[in-house]
Structure formats: structure tokens, C-alpha cells
C-alpha atoms as a PDB file:
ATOM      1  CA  UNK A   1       0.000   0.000   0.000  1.00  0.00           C
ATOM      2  CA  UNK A   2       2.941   1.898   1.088  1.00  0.00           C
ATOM      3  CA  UNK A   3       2.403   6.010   2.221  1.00  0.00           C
ATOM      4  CA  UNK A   4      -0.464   7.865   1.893  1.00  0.00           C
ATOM      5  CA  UNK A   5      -1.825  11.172   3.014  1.00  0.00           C
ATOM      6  CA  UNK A   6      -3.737  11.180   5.794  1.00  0.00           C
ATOM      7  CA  UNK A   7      -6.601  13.643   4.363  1.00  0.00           C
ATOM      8  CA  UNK A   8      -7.041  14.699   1.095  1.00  0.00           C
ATOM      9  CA  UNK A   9     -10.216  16.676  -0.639  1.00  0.00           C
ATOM     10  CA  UNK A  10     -10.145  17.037  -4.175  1.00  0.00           C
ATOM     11  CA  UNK A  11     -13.085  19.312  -6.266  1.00  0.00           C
ATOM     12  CA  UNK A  12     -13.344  20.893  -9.726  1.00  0.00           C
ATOM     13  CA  UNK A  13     -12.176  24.287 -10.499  1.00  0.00           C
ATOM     14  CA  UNK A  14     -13.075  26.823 -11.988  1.00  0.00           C
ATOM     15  CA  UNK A  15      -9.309  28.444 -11.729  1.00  0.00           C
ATOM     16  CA  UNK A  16      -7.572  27.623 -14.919  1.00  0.00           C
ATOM     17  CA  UNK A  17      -4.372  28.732 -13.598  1.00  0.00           C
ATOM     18  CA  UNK A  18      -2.016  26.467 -12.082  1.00  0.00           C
ATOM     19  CA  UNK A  19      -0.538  26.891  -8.227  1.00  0.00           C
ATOM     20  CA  UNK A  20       1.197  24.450  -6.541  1.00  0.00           C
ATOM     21  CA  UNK A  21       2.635  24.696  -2.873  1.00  0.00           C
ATOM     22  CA  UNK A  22       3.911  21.747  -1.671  1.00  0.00           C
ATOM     23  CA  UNK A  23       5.182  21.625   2.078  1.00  0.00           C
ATOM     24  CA  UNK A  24       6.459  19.066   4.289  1.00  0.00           C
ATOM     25  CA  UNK A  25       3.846  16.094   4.774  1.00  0.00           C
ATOM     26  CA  UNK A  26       1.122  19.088   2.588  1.00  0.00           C
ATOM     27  CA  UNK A  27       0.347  19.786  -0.490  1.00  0.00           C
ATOM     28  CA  UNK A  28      -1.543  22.716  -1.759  1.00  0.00           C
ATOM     29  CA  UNK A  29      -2.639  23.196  -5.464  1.00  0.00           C
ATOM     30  CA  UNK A  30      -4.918  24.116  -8.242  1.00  0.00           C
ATOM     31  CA  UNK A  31      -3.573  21.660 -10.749  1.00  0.00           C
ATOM     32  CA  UNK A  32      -4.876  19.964 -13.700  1.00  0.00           C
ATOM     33  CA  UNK A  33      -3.751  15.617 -13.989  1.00  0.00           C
ATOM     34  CA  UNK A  34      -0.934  16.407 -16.047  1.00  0.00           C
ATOM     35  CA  UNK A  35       0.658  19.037 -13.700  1.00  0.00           C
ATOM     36  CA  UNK A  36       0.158  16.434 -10.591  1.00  0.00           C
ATOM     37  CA  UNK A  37       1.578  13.351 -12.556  1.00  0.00           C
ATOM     38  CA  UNK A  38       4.957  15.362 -13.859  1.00  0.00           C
ATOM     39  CA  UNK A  39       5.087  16.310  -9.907  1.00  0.00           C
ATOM     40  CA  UNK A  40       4.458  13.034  -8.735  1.00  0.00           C
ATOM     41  CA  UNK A  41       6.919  11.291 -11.002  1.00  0.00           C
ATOM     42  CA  UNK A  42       8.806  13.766 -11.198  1.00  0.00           C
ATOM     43  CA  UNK A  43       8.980  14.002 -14.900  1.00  0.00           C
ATOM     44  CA  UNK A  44       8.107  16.151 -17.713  1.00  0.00           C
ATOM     45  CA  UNK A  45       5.279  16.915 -20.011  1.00  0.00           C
ATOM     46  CA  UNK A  46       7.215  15.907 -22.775  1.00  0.00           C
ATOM     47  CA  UNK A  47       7.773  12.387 -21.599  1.00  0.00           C
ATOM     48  CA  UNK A  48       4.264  11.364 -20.754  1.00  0.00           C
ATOM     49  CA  UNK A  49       2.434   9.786 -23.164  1.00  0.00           C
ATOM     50  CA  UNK A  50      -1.181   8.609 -23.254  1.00  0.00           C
ATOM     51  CA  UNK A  51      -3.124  11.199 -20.979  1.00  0.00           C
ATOM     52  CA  UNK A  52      -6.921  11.778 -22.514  1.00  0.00           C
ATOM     53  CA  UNK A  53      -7.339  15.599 -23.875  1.00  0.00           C
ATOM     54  CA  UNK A  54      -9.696  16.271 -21.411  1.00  0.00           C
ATOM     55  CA  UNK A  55      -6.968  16.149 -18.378  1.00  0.00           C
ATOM     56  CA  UNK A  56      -5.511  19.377 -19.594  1.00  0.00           C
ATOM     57  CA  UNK A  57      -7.970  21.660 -19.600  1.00  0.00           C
ATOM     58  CA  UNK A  58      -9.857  19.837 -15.861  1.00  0.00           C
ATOM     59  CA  UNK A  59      -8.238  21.942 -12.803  1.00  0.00           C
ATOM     60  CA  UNK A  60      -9.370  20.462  -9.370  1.00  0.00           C
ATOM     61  CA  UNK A  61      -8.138  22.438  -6.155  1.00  0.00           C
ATOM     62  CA  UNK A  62      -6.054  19.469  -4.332  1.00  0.00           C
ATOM     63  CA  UNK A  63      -5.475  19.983  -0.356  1.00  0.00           C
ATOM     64  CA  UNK A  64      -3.692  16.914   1.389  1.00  0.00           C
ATOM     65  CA  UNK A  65      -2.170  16.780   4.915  1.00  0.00           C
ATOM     66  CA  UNK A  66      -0.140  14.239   6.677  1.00  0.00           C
ATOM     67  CA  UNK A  67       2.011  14.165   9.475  1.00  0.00           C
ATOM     68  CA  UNK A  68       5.533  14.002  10.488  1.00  0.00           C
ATOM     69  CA  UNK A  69       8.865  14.818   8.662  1.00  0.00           C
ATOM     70  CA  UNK A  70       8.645  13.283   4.471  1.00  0.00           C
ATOM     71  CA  UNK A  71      11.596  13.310   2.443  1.00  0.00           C
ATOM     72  CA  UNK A  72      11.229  14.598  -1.373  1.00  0.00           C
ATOM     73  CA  UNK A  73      10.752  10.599  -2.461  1.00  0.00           C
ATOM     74  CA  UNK A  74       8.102   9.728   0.832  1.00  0.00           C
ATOM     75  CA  UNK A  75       6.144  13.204  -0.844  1.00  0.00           C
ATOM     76  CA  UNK A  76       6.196  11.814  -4.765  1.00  0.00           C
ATOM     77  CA  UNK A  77       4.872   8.232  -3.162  1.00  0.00           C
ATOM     78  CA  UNK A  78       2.010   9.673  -1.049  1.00  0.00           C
ATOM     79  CA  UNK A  79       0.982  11.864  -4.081  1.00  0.00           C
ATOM     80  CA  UNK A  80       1.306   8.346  -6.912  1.00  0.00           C
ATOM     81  CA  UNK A  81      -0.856   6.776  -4.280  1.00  0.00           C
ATOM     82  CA  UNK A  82      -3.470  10.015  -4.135  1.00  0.00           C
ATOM     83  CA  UNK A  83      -3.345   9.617  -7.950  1.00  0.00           C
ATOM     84  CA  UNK A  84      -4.014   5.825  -8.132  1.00  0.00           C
ATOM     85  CA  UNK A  85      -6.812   6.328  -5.589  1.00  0.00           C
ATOM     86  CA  UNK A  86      -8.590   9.245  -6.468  1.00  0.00           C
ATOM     87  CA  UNK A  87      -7.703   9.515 -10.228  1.00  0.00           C
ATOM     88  CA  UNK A  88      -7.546   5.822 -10.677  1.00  0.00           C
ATOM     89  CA  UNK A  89      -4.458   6.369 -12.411  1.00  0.00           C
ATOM     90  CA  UNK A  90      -1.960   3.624 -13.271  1.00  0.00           C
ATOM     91  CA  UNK A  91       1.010   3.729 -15.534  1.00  0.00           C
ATOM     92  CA  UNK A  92       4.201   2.255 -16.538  1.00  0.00           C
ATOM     93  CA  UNK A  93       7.952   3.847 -17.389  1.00  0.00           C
ATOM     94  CA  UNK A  94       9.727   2.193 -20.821  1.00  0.00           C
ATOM     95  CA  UNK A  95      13.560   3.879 -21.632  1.00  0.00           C
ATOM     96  CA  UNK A  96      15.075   4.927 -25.070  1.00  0.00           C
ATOM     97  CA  UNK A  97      18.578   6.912 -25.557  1.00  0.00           C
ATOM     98  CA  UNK A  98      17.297  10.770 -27.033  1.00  0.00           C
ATOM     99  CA  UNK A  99      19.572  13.752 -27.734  1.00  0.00           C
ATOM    100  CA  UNK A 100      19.911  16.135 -24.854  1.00  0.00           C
ATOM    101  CA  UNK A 101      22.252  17.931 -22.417  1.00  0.00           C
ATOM    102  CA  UNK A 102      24.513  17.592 -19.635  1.00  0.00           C
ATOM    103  CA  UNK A 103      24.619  20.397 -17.175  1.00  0.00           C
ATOM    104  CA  UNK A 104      28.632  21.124 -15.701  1.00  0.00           C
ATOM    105  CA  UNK A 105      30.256  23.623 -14.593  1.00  0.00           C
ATOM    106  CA  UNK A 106      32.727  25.689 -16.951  1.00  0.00           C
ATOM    107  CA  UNK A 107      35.744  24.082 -16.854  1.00  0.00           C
ATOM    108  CA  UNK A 108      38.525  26.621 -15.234  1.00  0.00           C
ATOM    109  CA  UNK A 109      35.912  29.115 -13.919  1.00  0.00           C
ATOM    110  CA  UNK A 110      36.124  30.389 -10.851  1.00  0.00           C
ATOM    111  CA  UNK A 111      32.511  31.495 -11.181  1.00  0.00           C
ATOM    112  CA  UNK A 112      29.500  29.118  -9.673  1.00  0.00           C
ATOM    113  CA  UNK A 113      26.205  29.916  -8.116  1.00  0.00           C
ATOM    114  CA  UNK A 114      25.927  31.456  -4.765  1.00  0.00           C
ATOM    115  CA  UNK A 115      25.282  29.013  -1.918  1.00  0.00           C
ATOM    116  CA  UNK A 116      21.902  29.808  -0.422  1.00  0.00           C
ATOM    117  CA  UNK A 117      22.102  30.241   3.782  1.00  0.00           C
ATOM    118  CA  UNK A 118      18.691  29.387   4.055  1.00  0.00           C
ATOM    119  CA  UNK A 119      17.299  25.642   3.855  1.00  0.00           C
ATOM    120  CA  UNK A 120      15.852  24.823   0.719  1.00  0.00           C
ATOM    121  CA  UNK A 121      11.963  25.414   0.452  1.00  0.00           C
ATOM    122  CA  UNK A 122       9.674  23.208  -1.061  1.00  0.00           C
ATOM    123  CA  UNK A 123      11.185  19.698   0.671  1.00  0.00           C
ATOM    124  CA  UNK A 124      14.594  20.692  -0.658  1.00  0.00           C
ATOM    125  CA  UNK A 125      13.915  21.054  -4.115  1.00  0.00           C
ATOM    126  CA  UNK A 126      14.367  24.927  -4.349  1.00  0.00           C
ATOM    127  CA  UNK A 127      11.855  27.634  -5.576  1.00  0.00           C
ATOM    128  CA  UNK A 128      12.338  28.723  -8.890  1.00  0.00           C
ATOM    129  CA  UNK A 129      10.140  31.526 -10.628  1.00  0.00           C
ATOM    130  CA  UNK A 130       9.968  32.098 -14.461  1.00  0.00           C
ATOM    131  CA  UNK A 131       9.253  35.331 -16.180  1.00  0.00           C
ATOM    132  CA  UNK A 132       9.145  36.701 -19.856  1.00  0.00           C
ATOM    133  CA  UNK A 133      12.951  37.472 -19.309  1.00  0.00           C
ATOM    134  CA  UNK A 134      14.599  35.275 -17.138  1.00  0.00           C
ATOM    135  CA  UNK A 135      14.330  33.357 -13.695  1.00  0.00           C
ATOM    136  CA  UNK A 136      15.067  33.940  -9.935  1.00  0.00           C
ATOM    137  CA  UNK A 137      16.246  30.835  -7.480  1.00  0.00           C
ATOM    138  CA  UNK A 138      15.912  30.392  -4.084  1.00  0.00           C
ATOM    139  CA  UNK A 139      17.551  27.678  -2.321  1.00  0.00           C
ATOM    140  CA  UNK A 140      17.589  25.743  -5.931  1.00  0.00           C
ATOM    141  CA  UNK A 141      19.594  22.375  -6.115  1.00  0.00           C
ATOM    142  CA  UNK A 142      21.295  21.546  -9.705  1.00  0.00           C
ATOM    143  CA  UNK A 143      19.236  18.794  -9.586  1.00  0.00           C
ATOM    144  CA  UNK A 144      15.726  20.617 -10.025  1.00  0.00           C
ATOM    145  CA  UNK A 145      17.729  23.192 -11.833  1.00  0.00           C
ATOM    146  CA  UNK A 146      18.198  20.492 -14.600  1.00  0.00           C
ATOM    147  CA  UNK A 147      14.728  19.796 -14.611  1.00  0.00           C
ATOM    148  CA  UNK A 148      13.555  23.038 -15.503  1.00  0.00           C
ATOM    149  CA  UNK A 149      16.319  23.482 -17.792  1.00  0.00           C
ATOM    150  CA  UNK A 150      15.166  20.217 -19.348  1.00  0.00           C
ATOM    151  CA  UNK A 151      11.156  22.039 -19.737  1.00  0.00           C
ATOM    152  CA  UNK A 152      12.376  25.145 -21.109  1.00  0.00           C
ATOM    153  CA  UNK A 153      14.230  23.463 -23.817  1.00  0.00           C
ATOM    154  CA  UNK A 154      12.237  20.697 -24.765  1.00  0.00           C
ATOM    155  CA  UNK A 155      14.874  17.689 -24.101  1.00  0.00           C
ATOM    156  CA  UNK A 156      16.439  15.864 -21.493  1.00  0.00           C
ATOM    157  CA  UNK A 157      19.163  18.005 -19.151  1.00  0.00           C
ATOM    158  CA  UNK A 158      21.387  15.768 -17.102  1.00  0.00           C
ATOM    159  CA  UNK A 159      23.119  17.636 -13.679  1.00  0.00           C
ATOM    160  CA  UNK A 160      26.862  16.734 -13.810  1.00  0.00           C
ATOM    161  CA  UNK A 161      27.833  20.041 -11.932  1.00  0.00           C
ATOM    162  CA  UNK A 162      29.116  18.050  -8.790  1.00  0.00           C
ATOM    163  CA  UNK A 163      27.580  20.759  -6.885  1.00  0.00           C
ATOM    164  CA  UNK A 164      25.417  19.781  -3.599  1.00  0.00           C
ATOM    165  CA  UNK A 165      23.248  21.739  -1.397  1.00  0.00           C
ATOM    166  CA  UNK A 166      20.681  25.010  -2.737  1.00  0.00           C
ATOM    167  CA  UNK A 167      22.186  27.923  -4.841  1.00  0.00           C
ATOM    168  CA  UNK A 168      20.848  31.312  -5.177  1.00  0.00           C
ATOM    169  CA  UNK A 169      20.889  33.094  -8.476  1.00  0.00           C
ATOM    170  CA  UNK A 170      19.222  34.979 -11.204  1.00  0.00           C
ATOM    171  CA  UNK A 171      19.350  34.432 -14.785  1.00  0.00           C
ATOM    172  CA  UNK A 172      18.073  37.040 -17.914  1.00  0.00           C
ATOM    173  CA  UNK A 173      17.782  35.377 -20.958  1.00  0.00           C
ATOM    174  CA  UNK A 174      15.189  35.102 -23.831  1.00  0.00           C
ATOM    175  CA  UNK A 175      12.786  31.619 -23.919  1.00  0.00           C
ATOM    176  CA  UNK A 176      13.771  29.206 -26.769  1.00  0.00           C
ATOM    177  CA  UNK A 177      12.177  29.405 -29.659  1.00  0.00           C
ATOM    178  CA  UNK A 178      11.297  24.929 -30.133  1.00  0.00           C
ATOM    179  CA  UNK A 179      11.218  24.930 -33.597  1.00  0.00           C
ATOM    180  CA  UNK A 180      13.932  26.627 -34.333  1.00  0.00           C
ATOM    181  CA  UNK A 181      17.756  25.670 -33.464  1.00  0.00           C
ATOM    182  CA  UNK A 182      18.320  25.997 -29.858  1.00  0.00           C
ATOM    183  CA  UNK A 183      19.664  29.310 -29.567  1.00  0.00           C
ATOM    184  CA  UNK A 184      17.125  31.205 -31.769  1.00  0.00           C
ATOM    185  CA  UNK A 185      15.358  33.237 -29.473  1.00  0.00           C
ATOM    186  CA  UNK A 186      11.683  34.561 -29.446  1.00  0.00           C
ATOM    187  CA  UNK A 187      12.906  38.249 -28.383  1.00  0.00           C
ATOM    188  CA  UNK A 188      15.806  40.100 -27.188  1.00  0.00           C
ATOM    189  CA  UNK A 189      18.133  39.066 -24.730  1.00  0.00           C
ATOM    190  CA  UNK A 190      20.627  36.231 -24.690  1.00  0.00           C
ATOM    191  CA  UNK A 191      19.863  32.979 -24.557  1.00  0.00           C
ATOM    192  CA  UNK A 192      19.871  30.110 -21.935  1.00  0.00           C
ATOM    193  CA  UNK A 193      23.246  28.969 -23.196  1.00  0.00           C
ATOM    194  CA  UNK A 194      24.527  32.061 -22.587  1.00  0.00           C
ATOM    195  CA  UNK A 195      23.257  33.225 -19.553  1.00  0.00           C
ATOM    196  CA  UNK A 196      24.425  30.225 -17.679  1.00  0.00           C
ATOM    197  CA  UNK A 197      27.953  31.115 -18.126  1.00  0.00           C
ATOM    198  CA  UNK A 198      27.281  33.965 -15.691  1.00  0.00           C
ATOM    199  CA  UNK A 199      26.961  31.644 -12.908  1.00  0.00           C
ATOM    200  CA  UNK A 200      29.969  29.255 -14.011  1.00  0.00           C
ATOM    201  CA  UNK A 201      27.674  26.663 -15.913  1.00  0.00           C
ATOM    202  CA  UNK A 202      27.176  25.263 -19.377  1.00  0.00           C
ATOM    203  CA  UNK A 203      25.401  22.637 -21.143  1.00  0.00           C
ATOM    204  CA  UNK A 204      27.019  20.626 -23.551  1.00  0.00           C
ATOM    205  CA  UNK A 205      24.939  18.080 -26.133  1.00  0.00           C
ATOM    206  CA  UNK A 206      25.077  14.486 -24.688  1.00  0.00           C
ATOM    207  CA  UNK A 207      23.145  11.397 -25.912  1.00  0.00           C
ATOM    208  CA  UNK A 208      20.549  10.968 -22.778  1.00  0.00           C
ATOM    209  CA  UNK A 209      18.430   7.742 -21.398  1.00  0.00           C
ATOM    210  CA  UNK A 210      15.437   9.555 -21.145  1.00  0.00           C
ATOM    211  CA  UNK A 211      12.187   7.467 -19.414  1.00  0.00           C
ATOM    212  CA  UNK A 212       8.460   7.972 -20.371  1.00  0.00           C
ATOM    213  CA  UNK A 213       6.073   7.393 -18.529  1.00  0.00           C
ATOM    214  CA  UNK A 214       3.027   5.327 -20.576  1.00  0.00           C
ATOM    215  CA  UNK A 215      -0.535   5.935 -18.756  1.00  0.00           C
ATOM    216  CA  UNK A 216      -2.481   2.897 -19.030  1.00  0.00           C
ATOM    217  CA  UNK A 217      -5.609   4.452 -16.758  1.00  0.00           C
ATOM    218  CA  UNK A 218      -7.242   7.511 -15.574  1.00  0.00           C
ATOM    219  CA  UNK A 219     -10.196   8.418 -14.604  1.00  0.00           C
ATOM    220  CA  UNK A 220     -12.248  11.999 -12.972  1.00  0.00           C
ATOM    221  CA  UNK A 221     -12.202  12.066  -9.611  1.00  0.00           C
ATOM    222  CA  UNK A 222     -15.599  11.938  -7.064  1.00  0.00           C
ATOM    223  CA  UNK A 223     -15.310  15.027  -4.880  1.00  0.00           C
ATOM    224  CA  UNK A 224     -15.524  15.136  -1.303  1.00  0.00           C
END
């Protein structure tokens, strides 16, 4: 059966925004299925496949409490079982080797991201907040870092920095324009590839194993 939140309401929205505040042993959120599965399994949109149309545009505001101290893994488990029971979601993971990118640090630079003195919010993982022309971290690990990096781009990013702990930093740079090569830019600034060499990074092409995550069930929720 393994962990599972101790209370958890779930009812439709009509906020078509998405929010998510997790905390330790709570979660928060107006999500939609998608948003809570690429949480849960801590994956991305681009490597789930098989989700019905209608999950993307279905928010439900999600409140679920437990008690006592959860690591980041205890969190994704109680939210795959919330999923499974409430969603009736089930799924599998299958592997293939994709192009994508390997985050490290700039070989010879003295430059890398400022430590952060504060603990990490959000179980460790780090806040991160996106605008039109950049992003601001707080208490970010390289990890989740990579994981962003990996959304904004479209493909796989891989942490190979060697650095531990949460980081503090902000980036300006221009979003990526997809379908174009991966430093055209959809307006003015530099890009992503660029902007990381600020903090002593760079990401350098690498053939990734990237996993995706095939949904075999899923089903709207009964309120309570």
C-alpha cells in the first residue's frame, strides 16, 4: 500500500491557472492531472504519453495533509498513491537513448552559483520563478535546476555540476524558440546557453536515457 496522506479533498475548479505549494507532509494546489503526474513522477510533459485531452484543460483544487517529517521521495509516493486512488491512475515507465544535455560547470571558472544560507523550500527542491525574461532561485539544487532546464528546452538536461546543497541566483535570458535551433530566441536578450555562463555553468549536447512514462488508466475524480 505503502504512504499515503492522511486527508485529502479534491473538487473541480473553476481556476484555470495552475498553483502548486507543496510543504512538508502538505500539499496545496490548483492543478490539472498532467501538472500532478509530472510532480508526482517527477517528470516532464514531454515524456508522458497517453493522458486523454480532457486532463488538460480539468483543474481540481487538491489539499492533502499528513504528518511528520517526508523526504522529497516519501512526498512523490504519497501523491502516486493520491493519484491511483482518487484519479484511478496507473502507468508504466519504458527507456530509449534521445539527444539532450549535460549540465557542468565551466571548466577553469572560478565562477558558480551562490550558496543559499537558508534551507531549501519546497522539501529541498528549491523555488524557482519564471518570467518573460529570465528566472530567480531560491535555495535551488542543480538537480531541479536540470529539470527546468530540461522544460524550457524541450529535451532531457542531465546535472553533472558536482555541486550539492541550494544555490541562489538569477538568470536574464530570452525563452527558446522549439522549432527553431536551440539558440534562436523569441525576443531580445541572450539565450539560456549564454546566460548560464554567468553563474559558471554550461550545457554541452550528450546522448541521454530519457524514461516515459506510458498511462495505461485515468479516470475523474468523485469530490468530497
Amino acid at each position: 500500500k505503502g504512504l499515503e496522506f492522511e486527508a485529502a479533498s479534491i473538487r473541480d475548479s473553476s481556476v484555470a491557472r495552475t498553483e502548486w505549494q507543496p510543504g512538508n507532509g502538505t500539499i496545496r494546489g490548483n492543478l490539472t492531472i498532467p501538472s500532478l503526474v509530472q510532480f508526482a513522477y517527477k517528470t516532464n510533459s514531454e515524456n508522458i504519453v497517453g493522458l486523454p485531452g480532457w486532463t488538460t484543460s480539468a483543474y481540481y483544487d487538491i489539499r492533502a495533509t499528513a504528518h511528520g517529517g517526508f523526504t522529497q521521495e516519501q512526498m512523490q509516493e504519497m501523491e502516486q498513491n493520491l493519484l491511483a486512488k482518487r484519479f484511478k491512475f496507473s502507468a508504466h515507465w519504458t527507456t530509449a537513448v534521445h539527444s539532450g544535455y549535460a549540465l557542468r560547470r565551466v571548466a577553469g571558472s572560478a565562477k558558480r552559483p551562490q550558496s543559499s544560507d537558508a534551507s531549501s523550500p519546497l522539501d529541498g527542491m528549491g523555488a524557482m520563478r519564471m518570467s518573460s525574461t529570465g528566472m530567480i532561485a531560491h535555495g535551488a539544487t542543480m538537480s531541479s535546476f536540470s529539470a527546468v532546464l530540461g522544460i524550457l528546452l524541450g529535451e532531457a538536461v542531465e546535472n553533472e555540476t558536482d555541486l550539492d546543497g541550494g544555490y541562489e541566483f538569477a538568470l536574464t535570458f530570452a525563452r527558446p524558440n522549439r522549432s527553431a535551433a536551440p539558440d534562436d530566441l523569441t525576443n531580445g536578450g541572450p539565450s539560456i546557453f549564454t546566460a548560464l555562463k554567468s553563474i559558471g555553468l554550461e550545457l554541452f549536447p550528450k546522448k541521454v536515457e530519457i524514461k516515459t512514462l506510458n498511462v495505461d488508466s485515468v479516470a475523474r475524480p468523485s469530490e468530497n
